[in-house]
C-alpha atoms as a PDB file:
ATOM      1  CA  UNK A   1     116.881 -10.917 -32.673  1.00  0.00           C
ATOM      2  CA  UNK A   2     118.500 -10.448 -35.826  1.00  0.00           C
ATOM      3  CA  UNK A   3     117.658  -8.865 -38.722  1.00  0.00           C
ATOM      4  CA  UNK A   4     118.753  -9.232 -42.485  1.00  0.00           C
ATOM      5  CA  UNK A   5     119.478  -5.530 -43.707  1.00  0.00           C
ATOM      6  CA  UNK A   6     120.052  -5.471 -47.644  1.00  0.00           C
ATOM      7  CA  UNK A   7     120.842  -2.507 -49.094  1.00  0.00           C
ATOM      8  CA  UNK A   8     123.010  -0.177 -51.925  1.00  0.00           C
ATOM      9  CA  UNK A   9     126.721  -0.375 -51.764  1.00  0.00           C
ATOM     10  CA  UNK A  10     126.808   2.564 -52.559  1.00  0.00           C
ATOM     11  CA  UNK A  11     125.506   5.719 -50.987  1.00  0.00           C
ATOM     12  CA  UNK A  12     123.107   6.993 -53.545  1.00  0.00           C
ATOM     13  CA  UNK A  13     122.502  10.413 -54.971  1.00  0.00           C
ATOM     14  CA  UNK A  14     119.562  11.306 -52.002  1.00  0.00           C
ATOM     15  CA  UNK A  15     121.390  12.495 -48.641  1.00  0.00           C
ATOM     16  CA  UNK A  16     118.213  11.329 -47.370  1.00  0.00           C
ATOM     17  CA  UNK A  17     118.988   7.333 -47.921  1.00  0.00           C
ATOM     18  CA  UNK A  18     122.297   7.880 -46.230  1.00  0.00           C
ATOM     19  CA  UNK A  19     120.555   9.392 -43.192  1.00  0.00           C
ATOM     20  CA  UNK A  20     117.439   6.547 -43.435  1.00  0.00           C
ATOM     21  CA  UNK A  21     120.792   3.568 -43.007  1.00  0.00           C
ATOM     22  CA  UNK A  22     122.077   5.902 -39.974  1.00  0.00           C
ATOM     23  CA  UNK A  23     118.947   6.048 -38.491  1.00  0.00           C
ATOM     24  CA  UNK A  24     117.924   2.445 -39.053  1.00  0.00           C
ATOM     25  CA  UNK A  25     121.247   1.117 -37.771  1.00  0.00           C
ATOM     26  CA  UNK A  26     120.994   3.264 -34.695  1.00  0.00           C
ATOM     27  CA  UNK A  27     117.616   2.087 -33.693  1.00  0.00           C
ATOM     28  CA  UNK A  28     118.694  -1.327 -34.069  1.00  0.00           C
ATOM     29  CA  UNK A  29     121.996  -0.664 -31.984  1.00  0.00           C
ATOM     30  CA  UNK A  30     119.601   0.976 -29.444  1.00  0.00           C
ATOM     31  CA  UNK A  31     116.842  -1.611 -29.513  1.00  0.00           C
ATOM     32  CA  UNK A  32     119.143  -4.997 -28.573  1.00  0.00           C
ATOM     33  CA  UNK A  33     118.240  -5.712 -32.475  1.00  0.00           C
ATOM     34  CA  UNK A  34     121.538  -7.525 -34.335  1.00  0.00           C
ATOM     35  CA  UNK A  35     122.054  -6.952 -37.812  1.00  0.00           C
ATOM     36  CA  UNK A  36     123.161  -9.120 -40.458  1.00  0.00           C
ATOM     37  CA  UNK A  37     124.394  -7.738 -44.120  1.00  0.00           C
ATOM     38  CA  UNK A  38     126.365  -7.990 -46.651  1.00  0.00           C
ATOM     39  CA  UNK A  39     129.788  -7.309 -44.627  1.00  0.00           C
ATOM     40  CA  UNK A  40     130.883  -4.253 -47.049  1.00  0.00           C
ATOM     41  CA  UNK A  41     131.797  -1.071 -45.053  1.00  0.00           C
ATOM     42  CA  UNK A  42     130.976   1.226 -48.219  1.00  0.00           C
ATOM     43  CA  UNK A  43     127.586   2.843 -48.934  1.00  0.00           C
ATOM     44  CA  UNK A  44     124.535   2.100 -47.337  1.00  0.00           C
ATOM     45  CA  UNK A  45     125.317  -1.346 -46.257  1.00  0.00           C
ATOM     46  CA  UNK A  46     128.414   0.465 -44.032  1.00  0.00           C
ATOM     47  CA  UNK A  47     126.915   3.399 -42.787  1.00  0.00           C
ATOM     48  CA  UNK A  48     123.754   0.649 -41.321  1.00  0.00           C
ATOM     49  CA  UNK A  49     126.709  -1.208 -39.974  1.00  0.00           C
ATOM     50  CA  UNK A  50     128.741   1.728 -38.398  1.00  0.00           C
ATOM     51  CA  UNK A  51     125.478   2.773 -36.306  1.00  0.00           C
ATOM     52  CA  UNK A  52     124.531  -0.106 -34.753  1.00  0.00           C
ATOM     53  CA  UNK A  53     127.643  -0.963 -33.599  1.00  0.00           C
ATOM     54  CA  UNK A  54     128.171   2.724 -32.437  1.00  0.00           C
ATOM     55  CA  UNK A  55     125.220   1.945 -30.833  1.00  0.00           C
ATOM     56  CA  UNK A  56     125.749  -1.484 -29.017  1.00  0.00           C
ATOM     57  CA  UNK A  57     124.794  -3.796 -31.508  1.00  0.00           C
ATOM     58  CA  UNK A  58     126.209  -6.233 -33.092  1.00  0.00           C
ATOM     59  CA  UNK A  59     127.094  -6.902 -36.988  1.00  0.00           C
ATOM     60  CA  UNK A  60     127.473  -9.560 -38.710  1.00  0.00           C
ATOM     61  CA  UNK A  61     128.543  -9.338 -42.069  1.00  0.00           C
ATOM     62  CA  UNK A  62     128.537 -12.111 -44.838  1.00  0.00           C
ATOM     63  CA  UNK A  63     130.787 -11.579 -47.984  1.00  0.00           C
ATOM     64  CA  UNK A  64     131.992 -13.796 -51.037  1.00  0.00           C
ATOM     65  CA  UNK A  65     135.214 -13.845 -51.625  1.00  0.00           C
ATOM     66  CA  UNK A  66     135.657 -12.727 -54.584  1.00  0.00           C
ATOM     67  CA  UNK A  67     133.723  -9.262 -53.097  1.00  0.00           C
ATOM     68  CA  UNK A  68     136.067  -9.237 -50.105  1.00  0.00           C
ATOM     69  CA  UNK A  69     138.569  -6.857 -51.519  1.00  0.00           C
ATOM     70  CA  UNK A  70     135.662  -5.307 -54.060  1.00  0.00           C
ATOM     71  CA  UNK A  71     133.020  -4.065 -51.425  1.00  0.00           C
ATOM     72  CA  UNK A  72     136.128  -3.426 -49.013  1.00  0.00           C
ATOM     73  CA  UNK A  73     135.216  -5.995 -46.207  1.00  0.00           C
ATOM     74  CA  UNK A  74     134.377  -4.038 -43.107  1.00  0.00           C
ATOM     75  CA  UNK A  75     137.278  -4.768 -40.310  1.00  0.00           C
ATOM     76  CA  UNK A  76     135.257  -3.816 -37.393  1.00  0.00           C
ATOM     77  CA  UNK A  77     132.466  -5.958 -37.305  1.00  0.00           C
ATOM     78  CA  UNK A  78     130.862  -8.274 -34.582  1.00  0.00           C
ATOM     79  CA  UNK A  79     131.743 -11.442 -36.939  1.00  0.00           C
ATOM     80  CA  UNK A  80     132.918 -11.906 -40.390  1.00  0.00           C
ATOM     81  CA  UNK A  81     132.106 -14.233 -42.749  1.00  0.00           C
ATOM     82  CA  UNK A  82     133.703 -15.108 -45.878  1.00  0.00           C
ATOM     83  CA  UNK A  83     131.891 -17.508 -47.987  1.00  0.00           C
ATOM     84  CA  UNK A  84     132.237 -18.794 -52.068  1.00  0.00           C
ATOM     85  CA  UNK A  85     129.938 -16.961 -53.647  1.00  0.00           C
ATOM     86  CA  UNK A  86     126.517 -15.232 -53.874  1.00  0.00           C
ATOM     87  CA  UNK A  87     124.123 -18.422 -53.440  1.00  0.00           C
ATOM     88  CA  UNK A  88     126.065 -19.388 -50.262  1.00  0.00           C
ATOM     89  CA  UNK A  89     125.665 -15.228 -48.662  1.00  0.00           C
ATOM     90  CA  UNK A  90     122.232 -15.292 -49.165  1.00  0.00           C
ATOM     91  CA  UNK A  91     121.786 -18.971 -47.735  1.00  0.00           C
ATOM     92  CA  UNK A  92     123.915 -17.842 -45.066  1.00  0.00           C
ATOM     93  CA  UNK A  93     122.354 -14.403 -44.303  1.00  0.00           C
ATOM     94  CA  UNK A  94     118.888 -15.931 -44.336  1.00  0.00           C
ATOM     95  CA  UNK A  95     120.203 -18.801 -41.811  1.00  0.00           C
ATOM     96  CA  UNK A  96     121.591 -15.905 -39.172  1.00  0.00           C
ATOM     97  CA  UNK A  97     118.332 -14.455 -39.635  1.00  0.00           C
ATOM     98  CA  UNK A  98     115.025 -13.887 -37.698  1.00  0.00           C
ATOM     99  CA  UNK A  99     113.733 -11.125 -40.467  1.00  0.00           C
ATOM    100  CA  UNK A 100     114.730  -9.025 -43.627  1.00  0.00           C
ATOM    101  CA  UNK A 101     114.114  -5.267 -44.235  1.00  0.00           C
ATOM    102  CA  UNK A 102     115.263  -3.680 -47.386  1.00  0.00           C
ATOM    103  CA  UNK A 103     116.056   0.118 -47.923  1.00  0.00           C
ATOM    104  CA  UNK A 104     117.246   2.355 -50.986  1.00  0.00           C
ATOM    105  CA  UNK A 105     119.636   0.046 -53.645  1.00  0.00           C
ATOM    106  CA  UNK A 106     119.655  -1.148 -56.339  1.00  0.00           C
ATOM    107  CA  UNK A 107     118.944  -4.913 -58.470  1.00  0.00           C
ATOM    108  CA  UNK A 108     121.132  -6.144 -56.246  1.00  0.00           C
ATOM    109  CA  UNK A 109     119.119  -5.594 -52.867  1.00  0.00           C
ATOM    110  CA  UNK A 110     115.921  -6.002 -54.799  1.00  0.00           C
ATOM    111  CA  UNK A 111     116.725  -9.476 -55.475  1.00  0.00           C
ATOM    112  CA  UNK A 112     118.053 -10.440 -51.973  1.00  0.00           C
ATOM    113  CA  UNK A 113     114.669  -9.016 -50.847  1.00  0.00           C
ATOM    114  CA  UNK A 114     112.848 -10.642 -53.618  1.00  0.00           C
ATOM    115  CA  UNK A 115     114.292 -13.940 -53.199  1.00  0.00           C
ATOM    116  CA  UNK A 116     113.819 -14.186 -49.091  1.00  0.00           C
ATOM    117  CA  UNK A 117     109.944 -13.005 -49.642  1.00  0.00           C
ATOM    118  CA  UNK A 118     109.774 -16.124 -52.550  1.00  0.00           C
ATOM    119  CA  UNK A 119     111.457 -18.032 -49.573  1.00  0.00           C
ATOM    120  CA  UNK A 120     108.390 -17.387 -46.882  1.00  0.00           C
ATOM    121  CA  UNK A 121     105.556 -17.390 -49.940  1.00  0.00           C
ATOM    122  CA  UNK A 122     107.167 -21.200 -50.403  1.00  0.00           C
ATOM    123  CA  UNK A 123     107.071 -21.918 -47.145  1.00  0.00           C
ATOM    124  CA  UNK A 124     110.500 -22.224 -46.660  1.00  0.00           C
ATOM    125  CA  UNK A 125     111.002 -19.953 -43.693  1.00  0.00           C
ATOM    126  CA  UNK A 126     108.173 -17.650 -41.665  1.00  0.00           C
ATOM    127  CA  UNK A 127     110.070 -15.067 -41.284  1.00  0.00           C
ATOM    128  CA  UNK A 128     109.058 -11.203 -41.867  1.00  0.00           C
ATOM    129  CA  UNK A 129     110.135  -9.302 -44.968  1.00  0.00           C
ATOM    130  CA  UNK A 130     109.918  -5.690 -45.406  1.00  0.00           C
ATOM    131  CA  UNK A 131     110.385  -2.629 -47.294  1.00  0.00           C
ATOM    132  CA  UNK A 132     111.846  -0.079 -45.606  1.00  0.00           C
ATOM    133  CA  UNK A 133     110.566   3.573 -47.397  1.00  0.00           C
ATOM    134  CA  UNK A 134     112.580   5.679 -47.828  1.00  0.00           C
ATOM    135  CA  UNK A 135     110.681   9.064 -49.193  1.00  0.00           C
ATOM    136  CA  UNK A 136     108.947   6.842 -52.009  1.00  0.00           C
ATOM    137  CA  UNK A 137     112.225   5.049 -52.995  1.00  0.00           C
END
């Protein structure tokens, strides 16, 4: 299984969101559940990645180009994607994917999440979305 993790590039201003992604990615890792993301190793979206492969997992990351040297592609992942631009990541992440979860961010992850659950309402995939909550966030 694989799930689509969107999340902050950043780390946020709440320890607390940081520690959510580290505990998220390491149940993954520990579960046999595969995570596909944005393929940054900065912020939230790195610290997910860096647990579940430090917990068996595997990562795969999807990344525009033109974020590739921006969101400082992560080098250690399971697979690496580099596509055009932001229409082709998300068609790509939701392809690799069996299920989205969303945690602490900001516009940016609440339109990835926003656009996969208009996705499913449509019809055009039946797969879960959630909100991960993150002490209210």
């Amino acid at each position: 299984m694989k799930i689509a993790v969107y999340c902050g590039s950043r780390s946020g201003s709440d320890p607390r969101f940081a520690r959510a992604a580290e505990d998220l990615g390491a149940y993954f890792g520990n579960h046999g559940i595969d995570v596909v993301f944005g393929g940054g190793h900065v912020g939230l979206m790195g610290i997910v990645a860096d647990a579940v492969l430090a917990n068996g997992g595997k990562v795969y990351g999807v990344i525009p180009e033109h974020l590739r040297n921006r969101e400082l592609a992560h080098a250690g992942l399971t697979k690496l994607f580099v596509v055009a631009d932001m229409h082709e990541r998300k068609a790509k992440m939701a392809e690799l994917a069996d299920g989205f979860v969303a945690l602490p961010g900001g516009i940016g992850t609440l339109e990835e999440i926003f656009e996969a659950w208009t996705w499913a309402q449509l019809g055009f995939h039946h797969k879960p979305c959630a909100l991960y909550n993150v002490d209210g966030f």
